[in-house]
C-alpha atoms as a PDB file:
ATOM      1  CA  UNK A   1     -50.934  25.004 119.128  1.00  0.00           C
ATOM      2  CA  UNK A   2     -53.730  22.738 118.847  1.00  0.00           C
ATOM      3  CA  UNK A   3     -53.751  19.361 117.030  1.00  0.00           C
ATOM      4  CA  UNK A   4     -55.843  20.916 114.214  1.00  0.00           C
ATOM      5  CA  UNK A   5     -53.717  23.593 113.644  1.00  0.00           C
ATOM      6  CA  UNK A   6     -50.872  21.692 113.373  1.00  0.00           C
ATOM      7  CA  UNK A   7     -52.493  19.259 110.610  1.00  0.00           C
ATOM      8  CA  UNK A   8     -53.209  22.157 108.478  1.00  0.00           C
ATOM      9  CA  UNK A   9     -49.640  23.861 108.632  1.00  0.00           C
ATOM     10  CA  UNK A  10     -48.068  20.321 107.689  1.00  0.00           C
ATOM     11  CA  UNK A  11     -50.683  20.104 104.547  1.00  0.00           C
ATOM     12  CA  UNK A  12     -49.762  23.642 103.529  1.00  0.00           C
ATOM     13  CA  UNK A  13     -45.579  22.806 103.655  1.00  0.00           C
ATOM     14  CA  UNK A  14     -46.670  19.958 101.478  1.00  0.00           C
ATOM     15  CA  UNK A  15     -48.211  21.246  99.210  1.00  0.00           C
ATOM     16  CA  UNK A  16     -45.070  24.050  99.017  1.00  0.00           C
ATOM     17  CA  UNK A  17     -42.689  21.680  98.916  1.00  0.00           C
ATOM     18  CA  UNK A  18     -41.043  20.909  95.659  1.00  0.00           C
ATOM     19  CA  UNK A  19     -38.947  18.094  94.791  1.00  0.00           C
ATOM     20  CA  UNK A  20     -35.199  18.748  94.303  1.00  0.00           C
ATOM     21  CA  UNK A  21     -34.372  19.273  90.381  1.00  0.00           C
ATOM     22  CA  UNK A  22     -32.172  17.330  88.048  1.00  0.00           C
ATOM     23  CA  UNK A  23     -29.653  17.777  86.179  1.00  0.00           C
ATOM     24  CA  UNK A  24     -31.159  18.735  82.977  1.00  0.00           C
ATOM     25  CA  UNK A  25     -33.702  21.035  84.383  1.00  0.00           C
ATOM     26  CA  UNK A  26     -30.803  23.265  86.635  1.00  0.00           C
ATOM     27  CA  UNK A  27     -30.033  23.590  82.564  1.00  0.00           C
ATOM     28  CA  UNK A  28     -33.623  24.552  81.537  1.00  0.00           C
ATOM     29  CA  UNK A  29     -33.894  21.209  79.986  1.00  0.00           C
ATOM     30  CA  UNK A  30     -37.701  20.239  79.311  1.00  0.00           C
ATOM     31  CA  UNK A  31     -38.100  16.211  80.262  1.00  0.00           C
ATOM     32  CA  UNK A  32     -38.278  14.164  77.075  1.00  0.00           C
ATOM     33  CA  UNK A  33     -41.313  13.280  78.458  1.00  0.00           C
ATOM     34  CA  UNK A  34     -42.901  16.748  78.252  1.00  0.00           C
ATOM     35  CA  UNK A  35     -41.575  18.533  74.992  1.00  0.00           C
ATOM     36  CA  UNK A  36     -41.995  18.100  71.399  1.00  0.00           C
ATOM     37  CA  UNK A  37     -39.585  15.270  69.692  1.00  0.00           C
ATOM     38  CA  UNK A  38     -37.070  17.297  67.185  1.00  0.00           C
ATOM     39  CA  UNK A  39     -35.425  15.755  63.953  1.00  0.00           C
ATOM     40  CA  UNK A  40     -31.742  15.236  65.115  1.00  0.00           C
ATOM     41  CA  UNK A  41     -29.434  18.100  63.291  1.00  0.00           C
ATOM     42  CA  UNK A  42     -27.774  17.837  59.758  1.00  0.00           C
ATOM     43  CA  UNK A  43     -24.529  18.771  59.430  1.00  0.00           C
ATOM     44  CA  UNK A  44     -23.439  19.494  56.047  1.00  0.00           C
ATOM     45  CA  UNK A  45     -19.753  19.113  54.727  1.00  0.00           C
ATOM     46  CA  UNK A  46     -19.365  20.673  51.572  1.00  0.00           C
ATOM     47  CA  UNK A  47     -16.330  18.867  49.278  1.00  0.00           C
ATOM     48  CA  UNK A  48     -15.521  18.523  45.811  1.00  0.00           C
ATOM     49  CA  UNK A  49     -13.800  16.603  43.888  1.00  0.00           C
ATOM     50  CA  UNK A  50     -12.742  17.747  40.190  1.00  0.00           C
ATOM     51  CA  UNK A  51     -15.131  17.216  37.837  1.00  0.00           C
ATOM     52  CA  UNK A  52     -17.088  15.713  40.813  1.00  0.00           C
ATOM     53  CA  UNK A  53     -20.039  16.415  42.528  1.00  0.00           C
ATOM     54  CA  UNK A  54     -19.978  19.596  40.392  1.00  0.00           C
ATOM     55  CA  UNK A  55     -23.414  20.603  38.171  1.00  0.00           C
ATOM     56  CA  UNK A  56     -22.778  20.668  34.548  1.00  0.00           C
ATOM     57  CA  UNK A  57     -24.141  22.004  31.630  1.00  0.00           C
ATOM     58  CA  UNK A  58     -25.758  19.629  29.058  1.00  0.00           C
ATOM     59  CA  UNK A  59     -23.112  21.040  26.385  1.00  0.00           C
ATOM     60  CA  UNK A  60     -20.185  19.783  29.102  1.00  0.00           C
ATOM     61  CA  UNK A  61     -22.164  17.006  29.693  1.00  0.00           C
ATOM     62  CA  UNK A  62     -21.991  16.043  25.916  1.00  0.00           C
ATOM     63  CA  UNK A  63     -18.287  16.911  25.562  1.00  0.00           C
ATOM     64  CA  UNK A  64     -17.346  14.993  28.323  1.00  0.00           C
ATOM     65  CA  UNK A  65     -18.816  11.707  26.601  1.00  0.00           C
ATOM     66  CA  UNK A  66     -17.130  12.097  23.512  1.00  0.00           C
ATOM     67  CA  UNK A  67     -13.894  12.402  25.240  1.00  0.00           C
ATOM     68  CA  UNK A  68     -14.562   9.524  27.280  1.00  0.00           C
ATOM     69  CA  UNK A  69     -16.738   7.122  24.993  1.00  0.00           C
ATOM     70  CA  UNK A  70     -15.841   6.596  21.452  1.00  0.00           C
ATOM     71  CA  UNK A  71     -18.256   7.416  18.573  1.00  0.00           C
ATOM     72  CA  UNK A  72     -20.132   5.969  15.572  1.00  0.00           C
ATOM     73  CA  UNK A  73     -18.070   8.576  13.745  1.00  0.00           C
ATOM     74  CA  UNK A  74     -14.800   7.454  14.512  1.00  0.00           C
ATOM     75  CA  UNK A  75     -15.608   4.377  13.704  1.00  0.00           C
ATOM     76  CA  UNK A  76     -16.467   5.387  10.167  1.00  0.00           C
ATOM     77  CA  UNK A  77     -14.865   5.303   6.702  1.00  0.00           C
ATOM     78  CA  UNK A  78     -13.155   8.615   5.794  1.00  0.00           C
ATOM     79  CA  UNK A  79     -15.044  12.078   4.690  1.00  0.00           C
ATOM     80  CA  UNK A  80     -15.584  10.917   0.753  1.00  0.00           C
ATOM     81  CA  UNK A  81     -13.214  13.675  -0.385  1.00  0.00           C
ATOM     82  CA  UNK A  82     -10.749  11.745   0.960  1.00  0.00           C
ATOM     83  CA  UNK A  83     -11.686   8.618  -0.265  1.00  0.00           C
ATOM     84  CA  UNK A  84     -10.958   7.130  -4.083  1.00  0.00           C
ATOM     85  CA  UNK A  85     -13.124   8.024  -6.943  1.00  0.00           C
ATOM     86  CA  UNK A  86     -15.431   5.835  -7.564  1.00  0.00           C
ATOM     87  CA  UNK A  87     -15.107   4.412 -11.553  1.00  0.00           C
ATOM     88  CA  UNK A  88     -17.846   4.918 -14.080  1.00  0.00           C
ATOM     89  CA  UNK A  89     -18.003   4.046 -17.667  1.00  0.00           C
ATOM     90  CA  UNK A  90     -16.069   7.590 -18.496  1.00  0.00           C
ATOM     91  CA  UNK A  91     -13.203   7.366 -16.542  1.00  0.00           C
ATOM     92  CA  UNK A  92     -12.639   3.604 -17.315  1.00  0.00           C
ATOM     93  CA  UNK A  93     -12.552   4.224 -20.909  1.00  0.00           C
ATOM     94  CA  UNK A  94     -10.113   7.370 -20.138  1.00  0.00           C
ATOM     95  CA  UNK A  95      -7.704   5.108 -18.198  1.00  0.00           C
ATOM     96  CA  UNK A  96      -8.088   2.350 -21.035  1.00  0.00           C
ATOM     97  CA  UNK A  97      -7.384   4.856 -24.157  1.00  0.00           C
ATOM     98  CA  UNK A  98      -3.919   6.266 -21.673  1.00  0.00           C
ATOM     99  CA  UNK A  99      -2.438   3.022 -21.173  1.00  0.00           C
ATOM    100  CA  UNK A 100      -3.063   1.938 -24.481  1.00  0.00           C
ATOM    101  CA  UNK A 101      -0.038   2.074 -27.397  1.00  0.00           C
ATOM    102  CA  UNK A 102      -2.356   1.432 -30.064  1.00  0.00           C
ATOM    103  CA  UNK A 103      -5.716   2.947 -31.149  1.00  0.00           C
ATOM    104  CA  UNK A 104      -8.932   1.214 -30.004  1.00  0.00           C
ATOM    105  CA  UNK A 105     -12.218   0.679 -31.789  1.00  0.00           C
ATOM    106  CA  UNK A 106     -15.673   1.390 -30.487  1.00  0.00           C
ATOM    107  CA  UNK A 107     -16.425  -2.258 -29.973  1.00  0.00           C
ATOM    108  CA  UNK A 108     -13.190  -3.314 -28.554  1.00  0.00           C
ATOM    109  CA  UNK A 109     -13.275  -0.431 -25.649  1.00  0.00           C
ATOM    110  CA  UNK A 110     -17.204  -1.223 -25.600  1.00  0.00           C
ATOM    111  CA  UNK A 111     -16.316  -5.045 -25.249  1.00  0.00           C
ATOM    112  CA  UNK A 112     -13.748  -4.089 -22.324  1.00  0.00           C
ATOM    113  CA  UNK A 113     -16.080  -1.994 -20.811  1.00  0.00           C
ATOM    114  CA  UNK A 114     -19.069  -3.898 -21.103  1.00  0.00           C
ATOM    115  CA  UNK A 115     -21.389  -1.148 -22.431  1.00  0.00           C
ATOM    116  CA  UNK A 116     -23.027  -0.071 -25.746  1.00  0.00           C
ATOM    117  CA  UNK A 117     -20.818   1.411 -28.852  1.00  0.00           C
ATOM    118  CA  UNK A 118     -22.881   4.832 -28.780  1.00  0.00           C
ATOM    119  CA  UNK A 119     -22.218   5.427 -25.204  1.00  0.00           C
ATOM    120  CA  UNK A 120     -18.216   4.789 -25.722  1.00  0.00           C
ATOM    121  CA  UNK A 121     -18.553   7.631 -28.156  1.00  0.00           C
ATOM    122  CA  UNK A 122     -20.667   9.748 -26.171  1.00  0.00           C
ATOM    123  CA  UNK A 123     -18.125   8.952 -23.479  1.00  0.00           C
ATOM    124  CA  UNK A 124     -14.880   9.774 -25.777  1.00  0.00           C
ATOM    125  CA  UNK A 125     -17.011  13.260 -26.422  1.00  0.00           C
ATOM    126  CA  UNK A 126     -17.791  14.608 -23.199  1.00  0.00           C
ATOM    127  CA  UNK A 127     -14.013  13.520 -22.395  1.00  0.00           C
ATOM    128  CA  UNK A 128     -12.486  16.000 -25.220  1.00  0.00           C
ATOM    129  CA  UNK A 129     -14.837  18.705 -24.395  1.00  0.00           C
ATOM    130  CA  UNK A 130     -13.454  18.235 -20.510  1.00  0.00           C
ATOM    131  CA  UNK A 131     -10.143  18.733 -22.137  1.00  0.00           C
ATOM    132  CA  UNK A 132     -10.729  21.564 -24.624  1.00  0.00           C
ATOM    133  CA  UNK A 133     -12.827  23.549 -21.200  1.00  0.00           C
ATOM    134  CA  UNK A 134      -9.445  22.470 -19.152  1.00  0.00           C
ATOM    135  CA  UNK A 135      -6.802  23.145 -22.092  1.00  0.00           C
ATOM    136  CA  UNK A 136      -5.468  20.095 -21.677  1.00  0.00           C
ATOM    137  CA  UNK A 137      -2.084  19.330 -23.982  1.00  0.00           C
ATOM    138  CA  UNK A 138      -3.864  16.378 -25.064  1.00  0.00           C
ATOM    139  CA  UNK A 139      -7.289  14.917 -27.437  1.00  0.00           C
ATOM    140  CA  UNK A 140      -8.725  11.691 -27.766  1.00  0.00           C
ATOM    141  CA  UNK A 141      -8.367  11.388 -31.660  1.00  0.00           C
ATOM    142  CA  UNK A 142      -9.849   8.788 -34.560  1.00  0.00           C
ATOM    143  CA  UNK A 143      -6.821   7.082 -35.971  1.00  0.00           C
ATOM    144  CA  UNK A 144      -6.738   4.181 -37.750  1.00  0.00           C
ATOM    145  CA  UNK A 145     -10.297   3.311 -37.621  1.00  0.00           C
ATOM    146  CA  UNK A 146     -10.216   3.298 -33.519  1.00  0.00           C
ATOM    147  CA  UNK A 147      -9.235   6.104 -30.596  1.00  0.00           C
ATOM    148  CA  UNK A 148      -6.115   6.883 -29.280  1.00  0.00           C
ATOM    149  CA  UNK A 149      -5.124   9.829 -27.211  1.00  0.00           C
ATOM    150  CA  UNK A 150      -2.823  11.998 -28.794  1.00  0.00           C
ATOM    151  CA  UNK A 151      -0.985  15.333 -27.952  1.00  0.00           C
ATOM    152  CA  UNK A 152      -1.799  18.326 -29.680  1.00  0.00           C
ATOM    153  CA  UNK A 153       0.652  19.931 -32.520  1.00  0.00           C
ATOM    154  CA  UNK A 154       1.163  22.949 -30.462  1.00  0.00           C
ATOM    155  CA  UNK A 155       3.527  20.615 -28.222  1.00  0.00           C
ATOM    156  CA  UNK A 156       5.175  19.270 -31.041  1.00  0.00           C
ATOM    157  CA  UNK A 157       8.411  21.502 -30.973  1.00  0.00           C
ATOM    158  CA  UNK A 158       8.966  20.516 -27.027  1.00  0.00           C
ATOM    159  CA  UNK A 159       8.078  16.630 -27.465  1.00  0.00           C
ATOM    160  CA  UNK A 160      11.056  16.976 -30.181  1.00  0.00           C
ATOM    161  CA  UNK A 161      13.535  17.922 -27.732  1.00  0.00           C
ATOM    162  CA  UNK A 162      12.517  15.345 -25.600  1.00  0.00           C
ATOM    163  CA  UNK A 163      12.090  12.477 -27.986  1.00  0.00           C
ATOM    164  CA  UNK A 164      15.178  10.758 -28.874  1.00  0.00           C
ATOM    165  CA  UNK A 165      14.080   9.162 -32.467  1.00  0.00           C
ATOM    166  CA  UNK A 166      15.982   6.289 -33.455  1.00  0.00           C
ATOM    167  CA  UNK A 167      17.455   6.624 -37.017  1.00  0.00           C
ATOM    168  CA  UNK A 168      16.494   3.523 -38.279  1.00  0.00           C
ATOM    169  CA  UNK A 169      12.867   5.012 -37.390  1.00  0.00           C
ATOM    170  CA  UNK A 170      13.353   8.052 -40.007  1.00  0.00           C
ATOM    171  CA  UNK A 171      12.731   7.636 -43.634  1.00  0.00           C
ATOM    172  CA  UNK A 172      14.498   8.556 -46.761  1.00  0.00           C
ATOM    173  CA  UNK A 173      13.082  11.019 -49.479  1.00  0.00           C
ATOM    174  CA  UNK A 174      13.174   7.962 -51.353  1.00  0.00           C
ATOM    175  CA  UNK A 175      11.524   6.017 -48.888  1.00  0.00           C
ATOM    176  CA  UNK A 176       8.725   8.752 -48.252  1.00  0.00           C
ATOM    177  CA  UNK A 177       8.200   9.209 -52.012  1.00  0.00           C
ATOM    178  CA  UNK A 178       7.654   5.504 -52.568  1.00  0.00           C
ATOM    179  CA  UNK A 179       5.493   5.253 -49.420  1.00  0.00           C
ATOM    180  CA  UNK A 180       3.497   7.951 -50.847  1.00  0.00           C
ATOM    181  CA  UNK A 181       3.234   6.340 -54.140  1.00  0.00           C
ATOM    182  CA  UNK A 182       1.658   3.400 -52.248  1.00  0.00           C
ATOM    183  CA  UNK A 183      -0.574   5.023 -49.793  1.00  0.00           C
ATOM    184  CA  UNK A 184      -2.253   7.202 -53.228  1.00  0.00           C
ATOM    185  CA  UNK A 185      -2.600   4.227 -55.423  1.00  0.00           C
ATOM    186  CA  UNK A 186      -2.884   1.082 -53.326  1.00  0.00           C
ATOM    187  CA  UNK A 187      -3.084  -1.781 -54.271  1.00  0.00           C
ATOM    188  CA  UNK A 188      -0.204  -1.048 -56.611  1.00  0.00           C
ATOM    189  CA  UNK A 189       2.984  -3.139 -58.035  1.00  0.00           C
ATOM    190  CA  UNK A 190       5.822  -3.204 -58.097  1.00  0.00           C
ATOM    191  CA  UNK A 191       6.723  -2.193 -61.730  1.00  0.00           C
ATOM    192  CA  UNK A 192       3.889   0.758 -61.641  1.00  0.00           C
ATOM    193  CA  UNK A 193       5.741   2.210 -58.682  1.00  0.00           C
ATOM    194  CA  UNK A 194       9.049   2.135 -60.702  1.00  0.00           C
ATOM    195  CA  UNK A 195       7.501   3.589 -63.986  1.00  0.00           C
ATOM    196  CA  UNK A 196       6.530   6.466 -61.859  1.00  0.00           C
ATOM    197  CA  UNK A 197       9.457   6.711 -60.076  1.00  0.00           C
ATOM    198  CA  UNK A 198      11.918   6.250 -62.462  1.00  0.00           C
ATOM    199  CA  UNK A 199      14.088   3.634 -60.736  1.00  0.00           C
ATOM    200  CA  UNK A 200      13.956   0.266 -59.202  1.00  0.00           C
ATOM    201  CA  UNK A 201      12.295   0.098 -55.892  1.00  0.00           C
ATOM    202  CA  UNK A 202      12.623  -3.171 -54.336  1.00  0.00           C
ATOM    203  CA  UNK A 203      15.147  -2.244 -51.738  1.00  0.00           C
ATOM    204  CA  UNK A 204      13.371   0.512 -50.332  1.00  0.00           C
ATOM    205  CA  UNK A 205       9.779  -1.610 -50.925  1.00  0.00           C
ATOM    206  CA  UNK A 206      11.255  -4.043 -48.602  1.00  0.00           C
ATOM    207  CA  UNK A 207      12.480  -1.330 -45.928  1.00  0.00           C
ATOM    208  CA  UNK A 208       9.248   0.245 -45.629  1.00  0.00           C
ATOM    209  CA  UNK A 209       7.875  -3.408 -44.801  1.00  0.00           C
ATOM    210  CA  UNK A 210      10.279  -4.048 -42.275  1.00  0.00           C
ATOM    211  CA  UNK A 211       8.998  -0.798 -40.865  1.00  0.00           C
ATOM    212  CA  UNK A 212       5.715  -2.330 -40.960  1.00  0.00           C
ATOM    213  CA  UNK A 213       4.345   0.479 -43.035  1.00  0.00           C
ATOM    214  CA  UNK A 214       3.739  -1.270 -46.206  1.00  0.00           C
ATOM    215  CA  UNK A 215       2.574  -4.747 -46.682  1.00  0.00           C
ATOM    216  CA  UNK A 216       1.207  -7.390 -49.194  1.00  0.00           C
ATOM    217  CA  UNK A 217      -2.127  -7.289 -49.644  1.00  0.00           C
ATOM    218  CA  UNK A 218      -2.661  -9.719 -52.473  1.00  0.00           C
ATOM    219  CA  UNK A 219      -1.781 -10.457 -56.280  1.00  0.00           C
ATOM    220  CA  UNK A 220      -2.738  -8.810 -59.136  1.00  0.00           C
ATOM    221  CA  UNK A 221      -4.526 -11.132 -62.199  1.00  0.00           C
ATOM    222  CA  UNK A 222      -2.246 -10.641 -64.676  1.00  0.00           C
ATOM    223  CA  UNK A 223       0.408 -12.537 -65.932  1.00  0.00           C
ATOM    224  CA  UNK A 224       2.808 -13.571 -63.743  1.00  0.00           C
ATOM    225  CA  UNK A 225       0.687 -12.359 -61.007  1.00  0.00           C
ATOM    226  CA  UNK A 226       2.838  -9.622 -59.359  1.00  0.00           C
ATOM    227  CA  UNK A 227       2.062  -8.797 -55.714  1.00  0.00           C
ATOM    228  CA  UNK A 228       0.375  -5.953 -54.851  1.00  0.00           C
ATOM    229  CA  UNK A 229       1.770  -3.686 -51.875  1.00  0.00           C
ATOM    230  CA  UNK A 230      -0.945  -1.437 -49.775  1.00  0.00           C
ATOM    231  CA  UNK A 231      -0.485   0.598 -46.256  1.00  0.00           C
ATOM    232  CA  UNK A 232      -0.810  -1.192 -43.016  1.00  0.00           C
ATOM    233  CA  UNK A 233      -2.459   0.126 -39.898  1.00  0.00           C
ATOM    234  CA  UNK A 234       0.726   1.464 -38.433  1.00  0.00           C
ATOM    235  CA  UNK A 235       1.233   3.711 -41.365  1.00  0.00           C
ATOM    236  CA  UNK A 236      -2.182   5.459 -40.262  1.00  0.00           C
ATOM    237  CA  UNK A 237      -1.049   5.220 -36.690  1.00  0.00           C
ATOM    238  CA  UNK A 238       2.247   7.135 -37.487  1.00  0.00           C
ATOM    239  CA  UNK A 239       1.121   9.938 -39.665  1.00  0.00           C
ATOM    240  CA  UNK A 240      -2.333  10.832 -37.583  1.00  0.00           C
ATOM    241  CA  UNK A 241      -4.684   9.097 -39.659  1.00  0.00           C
ATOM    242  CA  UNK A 242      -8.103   7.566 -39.373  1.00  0.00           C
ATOM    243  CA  UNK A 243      -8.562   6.276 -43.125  1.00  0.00           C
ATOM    244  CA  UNK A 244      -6.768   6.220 -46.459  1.00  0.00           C
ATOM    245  CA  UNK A 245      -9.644   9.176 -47.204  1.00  0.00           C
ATOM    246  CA  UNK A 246      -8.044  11.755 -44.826  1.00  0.00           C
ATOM    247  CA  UNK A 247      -4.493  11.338 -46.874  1.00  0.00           C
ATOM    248  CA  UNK A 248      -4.404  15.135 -48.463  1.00  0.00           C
ATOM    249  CA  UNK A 249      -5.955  15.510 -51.689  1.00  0.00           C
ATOM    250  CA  UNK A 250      -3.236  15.503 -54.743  1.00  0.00           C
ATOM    251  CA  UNK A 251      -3.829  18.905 -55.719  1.00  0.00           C
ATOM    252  CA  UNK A 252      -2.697  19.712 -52.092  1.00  0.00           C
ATOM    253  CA  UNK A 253       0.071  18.366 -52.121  1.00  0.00           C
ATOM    254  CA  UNK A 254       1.026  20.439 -55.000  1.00  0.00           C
ATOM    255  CA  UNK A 255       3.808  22.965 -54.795  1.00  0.00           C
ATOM    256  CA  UNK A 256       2.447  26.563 -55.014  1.00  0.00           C
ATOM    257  CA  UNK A 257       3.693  28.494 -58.333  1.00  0.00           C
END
């Protein structure tokens, strides 16, 4: 073999000749060098926690903060159906007239009340029409030259039972005839009443003032100047009375034939 054939088999095992591989390319491994860079690998872990890491719907979402964060509405008064009334002229003047024992004139519930005369009796109206529409057992009547509120008649025969009148409250046929005597012809004296009635009347006279139905209301000009006896305001009160001019006529009080 010549020298120049020798030169060109060594050239041609060079060129042949590969270089022993490594470990990553026995495994088909590209060098780093050589391939593509790749985004290292997620690995997702699913977990859940209640009530976390869930979706939820806006109407949970909601609920969920008014179970966990208190509201304006909480923190409000009560629904007004629950709360008091509130007091207007009307009702005050109701609530004045029921406590009340004795009957009350325009301008003493209009002084109380602060308000004008008319509207306490436009008031004390629409209040007994309330009643009548509601059948109530009781009116807001004139007596005595003011309001009071009064039960009806109809009621009379169960307030009885209940009622325990004192006797020293009842009057005498004597008593009632010479309280009548006064009530018709007030002012009268003393020796009128007895020349109608027939008999002396000073006793009785002074009962009926102890009753505080009949009092002195002056003297008469004549001689001797007698006193003269009228009704008081109680004797309205008691027998359902605004004024002397709602006492029954005379020729009511007749007895029938």
């Amino acid at each position: 073999m010549t020298q120049e054939t020798r030169e060109t088999l060594d050239e041609v095992s060079e060129a042949t000749e590969t270089e022993p591989l490594t470990a990553d390319e026995r495994d088909g491994d590209v060098p780093c060098d050589e391939a593509e860079p790749q985004a290292p690998e997620r690995i997702e872990v699913e977990f859940s926690v209640d009530g976390i890491g869930e979706p939820q719907e806006a109407d949970d979402v909601e609920e969920t903060a008014d179970q966990t964060e208190p509201t304006d509405a909480e923190n409000e008064a009560p629904p007004a159906d629950d709360a008091e009334p509130t007091p207007t002229v009307e009702s005050v003047i109701e609530a004045i007239l029921f406590a009340s024992e004795e009957p009350l004139s325009d301008s003493r519930l209009a002084g109380i009340v602060e308000t004008t005369t008319k509207q306490v009796r436009d008031c004390i109206q629409s209040l007994n029409d309330k009643y009548e529409r509601n059948h109530n057992a009781f009116r807001i009547e004139q007596i005595a030259g003011g309001h009071q509120m009064l039960t009806l008649p109809t009621y009379n025969t169960w307030l009885k039972k209940m009622l325990k009148v004192r006797s020293d409250n009842k009057l005498s046929p004597a008593a009632m005839e010479t309280l009548a005597i006064i009530a018709y012809k007030q002012p009268v004296i003393r020796v009128d009443i007895e020349a109608i009635r027939g008999v002396a009347v000073g006793e009785v006279i002074r009962s009926l003032m102890y009753k505080g139905l009949v009092k002195i209301v002056g003297r008469a000009e004549i001689l001797g100047r007698p006193m003269l006896y009228g009704t008081t305001k109680k004797f309205l009160e008691v027998f359902g009375l605004n004024s002397l001019k709602d006492l029954p006529k005379a020729e009511e009080l007749k007895k029938p034939d």
